[in-house]
C-alpha atoms as a PDB file:
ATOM      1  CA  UNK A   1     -24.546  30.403  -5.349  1.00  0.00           C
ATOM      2  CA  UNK A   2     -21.194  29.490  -5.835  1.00  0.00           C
ATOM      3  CA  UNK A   3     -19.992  27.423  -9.145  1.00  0.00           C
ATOM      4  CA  UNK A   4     -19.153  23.554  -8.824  1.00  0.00           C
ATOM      5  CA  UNK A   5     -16.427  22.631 -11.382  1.00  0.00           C
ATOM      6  CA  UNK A   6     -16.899  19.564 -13.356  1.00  0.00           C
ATOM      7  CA  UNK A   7     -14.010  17.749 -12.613  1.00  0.00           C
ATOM      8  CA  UNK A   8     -13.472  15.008 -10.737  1.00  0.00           C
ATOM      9  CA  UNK A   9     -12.053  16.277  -6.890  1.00  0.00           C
ATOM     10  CA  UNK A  10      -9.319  14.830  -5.165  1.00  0.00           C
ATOM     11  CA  UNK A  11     -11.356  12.885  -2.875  1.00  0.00           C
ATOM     12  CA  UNK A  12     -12.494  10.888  -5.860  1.00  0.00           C
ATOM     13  CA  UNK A  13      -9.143  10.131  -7.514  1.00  0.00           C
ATOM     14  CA  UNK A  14      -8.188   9.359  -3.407  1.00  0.00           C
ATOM     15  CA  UNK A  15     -11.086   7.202  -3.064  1.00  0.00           C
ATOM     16  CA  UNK A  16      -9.937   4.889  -6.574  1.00  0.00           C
ATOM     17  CA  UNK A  17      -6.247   5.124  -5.855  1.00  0.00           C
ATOM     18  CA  UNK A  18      -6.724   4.059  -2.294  1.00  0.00           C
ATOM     19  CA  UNK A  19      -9.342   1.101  -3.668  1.00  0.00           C
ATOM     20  CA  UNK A  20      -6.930  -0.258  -6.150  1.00  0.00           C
ATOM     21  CA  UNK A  21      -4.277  -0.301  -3.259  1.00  0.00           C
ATOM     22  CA  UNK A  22      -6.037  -2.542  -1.333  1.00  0.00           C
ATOM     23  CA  UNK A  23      -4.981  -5.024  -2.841  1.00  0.00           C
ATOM     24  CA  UNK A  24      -1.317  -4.641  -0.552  1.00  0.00           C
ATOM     25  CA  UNK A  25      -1.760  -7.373   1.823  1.00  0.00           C
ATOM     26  CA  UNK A  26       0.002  -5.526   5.004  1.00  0.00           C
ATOM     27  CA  UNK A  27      -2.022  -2.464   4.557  1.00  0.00           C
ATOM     28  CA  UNK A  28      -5.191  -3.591   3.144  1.00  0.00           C
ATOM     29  CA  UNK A  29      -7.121  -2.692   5.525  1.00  0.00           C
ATOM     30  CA  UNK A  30      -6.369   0.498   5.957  1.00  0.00           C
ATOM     31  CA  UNK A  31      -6.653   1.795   2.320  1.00  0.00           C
ATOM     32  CA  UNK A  32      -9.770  -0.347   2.167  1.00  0.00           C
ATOM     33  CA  UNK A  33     -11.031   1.979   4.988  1.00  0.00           C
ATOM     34  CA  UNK A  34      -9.598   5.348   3.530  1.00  0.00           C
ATOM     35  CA  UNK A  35     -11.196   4.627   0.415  1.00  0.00           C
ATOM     36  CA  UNK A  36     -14.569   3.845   1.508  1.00  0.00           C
ATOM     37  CA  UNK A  37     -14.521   7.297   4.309  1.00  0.00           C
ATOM     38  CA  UNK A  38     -12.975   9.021   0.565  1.00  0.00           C
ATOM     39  CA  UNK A  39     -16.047   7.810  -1.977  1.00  0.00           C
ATOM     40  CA  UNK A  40     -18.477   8.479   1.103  1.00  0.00           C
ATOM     41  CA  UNK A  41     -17.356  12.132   1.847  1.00  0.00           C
ATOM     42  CA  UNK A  42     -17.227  13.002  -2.038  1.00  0.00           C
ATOM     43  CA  UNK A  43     -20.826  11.231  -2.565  1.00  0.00           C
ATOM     44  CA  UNK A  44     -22.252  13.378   0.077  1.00  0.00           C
ATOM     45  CA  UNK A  45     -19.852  16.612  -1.622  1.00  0.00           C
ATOM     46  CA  UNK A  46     -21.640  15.850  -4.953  1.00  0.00           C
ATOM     47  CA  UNK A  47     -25.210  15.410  -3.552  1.00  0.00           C
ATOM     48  CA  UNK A  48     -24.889  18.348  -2.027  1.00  0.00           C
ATOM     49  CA  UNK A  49     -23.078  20.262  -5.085  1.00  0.00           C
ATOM     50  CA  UNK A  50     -20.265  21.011  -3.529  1.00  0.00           C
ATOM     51  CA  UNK A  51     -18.235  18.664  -5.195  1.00  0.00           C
ATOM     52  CA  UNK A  52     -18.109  17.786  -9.742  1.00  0.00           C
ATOM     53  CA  UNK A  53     -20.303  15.234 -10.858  1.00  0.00           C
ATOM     54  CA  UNK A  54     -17.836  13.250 -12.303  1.00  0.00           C
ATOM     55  CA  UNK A  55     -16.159  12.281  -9.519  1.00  0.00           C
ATOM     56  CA  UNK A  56     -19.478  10.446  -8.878  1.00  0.00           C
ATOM     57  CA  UNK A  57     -17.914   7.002 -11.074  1.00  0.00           C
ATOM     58  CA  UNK A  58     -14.696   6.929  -9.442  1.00  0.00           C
ATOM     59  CA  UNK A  59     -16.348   7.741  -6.266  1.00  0.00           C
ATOM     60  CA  UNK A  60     -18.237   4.393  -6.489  1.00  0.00           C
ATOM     61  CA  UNK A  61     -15.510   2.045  -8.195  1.00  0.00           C
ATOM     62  CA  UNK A  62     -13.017   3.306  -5.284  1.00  0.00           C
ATOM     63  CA  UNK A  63     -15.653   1.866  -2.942  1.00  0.00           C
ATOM     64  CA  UNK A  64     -16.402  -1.538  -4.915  1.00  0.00           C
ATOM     65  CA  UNK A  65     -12.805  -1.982  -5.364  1.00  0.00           C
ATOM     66  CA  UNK A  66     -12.159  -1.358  -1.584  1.00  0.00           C
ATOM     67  CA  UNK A  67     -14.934  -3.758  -0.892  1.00  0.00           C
ATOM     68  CA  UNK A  68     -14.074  -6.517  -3.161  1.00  0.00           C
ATOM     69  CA  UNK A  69     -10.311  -6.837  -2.751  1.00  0.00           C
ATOM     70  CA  UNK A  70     -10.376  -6.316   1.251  1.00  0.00           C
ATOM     71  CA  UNK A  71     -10.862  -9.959   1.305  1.00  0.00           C
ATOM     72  CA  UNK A  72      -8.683 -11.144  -1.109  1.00  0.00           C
ATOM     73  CA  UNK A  73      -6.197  -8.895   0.691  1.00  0.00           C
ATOM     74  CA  UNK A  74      -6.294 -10.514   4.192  1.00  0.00           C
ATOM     75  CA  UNK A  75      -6.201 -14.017   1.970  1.00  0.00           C
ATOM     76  CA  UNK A  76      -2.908 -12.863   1.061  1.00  0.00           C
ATOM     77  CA  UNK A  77      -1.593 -11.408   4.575  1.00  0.00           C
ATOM     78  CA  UNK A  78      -2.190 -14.822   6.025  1.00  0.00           C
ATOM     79  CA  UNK A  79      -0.580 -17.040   3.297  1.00  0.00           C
ATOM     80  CA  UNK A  80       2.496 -14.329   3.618  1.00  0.00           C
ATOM     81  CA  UNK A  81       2.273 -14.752   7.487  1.00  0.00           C
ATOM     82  CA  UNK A  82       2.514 -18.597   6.766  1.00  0.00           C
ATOM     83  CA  UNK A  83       5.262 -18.184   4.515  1.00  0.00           C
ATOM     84  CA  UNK A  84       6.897 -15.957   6.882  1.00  0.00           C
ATOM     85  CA  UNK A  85       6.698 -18.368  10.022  1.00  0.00           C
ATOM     86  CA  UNK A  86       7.086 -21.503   8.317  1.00  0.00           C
ATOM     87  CA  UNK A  87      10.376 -19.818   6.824  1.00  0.00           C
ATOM     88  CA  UNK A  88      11.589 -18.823  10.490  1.00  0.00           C
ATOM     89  CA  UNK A  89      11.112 -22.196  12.082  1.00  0.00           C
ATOM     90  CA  UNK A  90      13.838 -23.550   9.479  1.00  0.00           C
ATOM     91  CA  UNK A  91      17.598 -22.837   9.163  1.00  0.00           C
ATOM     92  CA  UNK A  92      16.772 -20.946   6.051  1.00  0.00           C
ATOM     93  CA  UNK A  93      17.237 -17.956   8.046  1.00  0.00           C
ATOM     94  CA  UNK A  94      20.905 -19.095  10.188  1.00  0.00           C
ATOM     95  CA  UNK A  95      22.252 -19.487   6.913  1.00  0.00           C
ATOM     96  CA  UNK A  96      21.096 -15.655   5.235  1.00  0.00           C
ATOM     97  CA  UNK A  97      22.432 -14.230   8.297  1.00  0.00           C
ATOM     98  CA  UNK A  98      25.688 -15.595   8.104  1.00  0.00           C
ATOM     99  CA  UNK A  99      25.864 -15.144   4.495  1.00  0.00           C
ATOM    100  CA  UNK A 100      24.807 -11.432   4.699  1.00  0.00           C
ATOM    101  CA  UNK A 101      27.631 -11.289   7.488  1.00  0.00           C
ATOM    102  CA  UNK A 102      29.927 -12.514   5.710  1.00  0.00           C
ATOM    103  CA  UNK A 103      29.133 -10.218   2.593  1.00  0.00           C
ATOM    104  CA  UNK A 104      29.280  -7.150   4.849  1.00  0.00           C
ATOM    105  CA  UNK A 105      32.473  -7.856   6.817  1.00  0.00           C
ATOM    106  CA  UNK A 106      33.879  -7.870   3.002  1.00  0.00           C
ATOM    107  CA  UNK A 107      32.710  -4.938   1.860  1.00  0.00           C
ATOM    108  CA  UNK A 108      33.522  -2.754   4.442  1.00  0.00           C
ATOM    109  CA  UNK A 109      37.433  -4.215   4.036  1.00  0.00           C
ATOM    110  CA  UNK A 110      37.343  -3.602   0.449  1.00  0.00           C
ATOM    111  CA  UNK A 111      36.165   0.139   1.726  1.00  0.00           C
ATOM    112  CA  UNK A 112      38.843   0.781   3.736  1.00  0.00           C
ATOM    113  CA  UNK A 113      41.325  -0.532   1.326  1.00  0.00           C
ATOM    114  CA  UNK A 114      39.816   1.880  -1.460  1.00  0.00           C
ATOM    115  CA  UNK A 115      39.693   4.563   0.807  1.00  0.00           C
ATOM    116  CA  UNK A 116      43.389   3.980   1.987  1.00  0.00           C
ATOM    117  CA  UNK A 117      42.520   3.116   5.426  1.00  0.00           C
ATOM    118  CA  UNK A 118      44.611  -0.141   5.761  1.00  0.00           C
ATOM    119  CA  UNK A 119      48.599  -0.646   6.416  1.00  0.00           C
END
């Protein structure tokens, strides 16, 4: 029978890494998922010893995390939706266009000036 290391696998530092990011309101949802199908896989790799027992902890806190901050995650996409909307029904946005304009058509003068482009 073949030897099963001790450390933790990769599925099980996936599985934590992918719980704590979560937390990232755009995609929540889908490291909430990859985490859970990562802690499940390794649980099953461990059960059947194919995967190190210590990966069993991380395993399991890369699920609770992914469980736990899923909604806290889709609180946060819809207050940054609201902000996002309310923000684009006001002339917040008119003016940070024409300011961003205005910044660009300057730079790219003082480029060709540097560059010895102008007359």
């Amino acid at each position: 029978m073949k030897e099963v290391k001790s450390k933790a696998g990769g599925l099980a530092k996936g599985s934590i890494a992918c719980g704590i990011c979560t937390i990232i309101p755009f995609a929540g949802f889908a490291f909430s998922l990859a985490a859970i199908i990562m802690g499940i896989v390794d649980l099953v790799k461990i059960k059947n010893g194919k995967s190190g027992i210590s990966g069993k902890k991380l395993d399991i806190t890369g699920i609770v995390l992914a469980v736990i901050l899923l909604p806290v995650s889709i609180v946060l996409f819809w207050i940054f939706t609201g902000i996002i909307m309310a923000a684009s029904n006001s002339s917040i946005w008119s003016e940070i266009g024409t300011s961003l304009s205005s910044l660009g058509g300057s730079l790219l003068e003082l480029i060709k000036v540097k560059l010895g482009f102008t007359r």
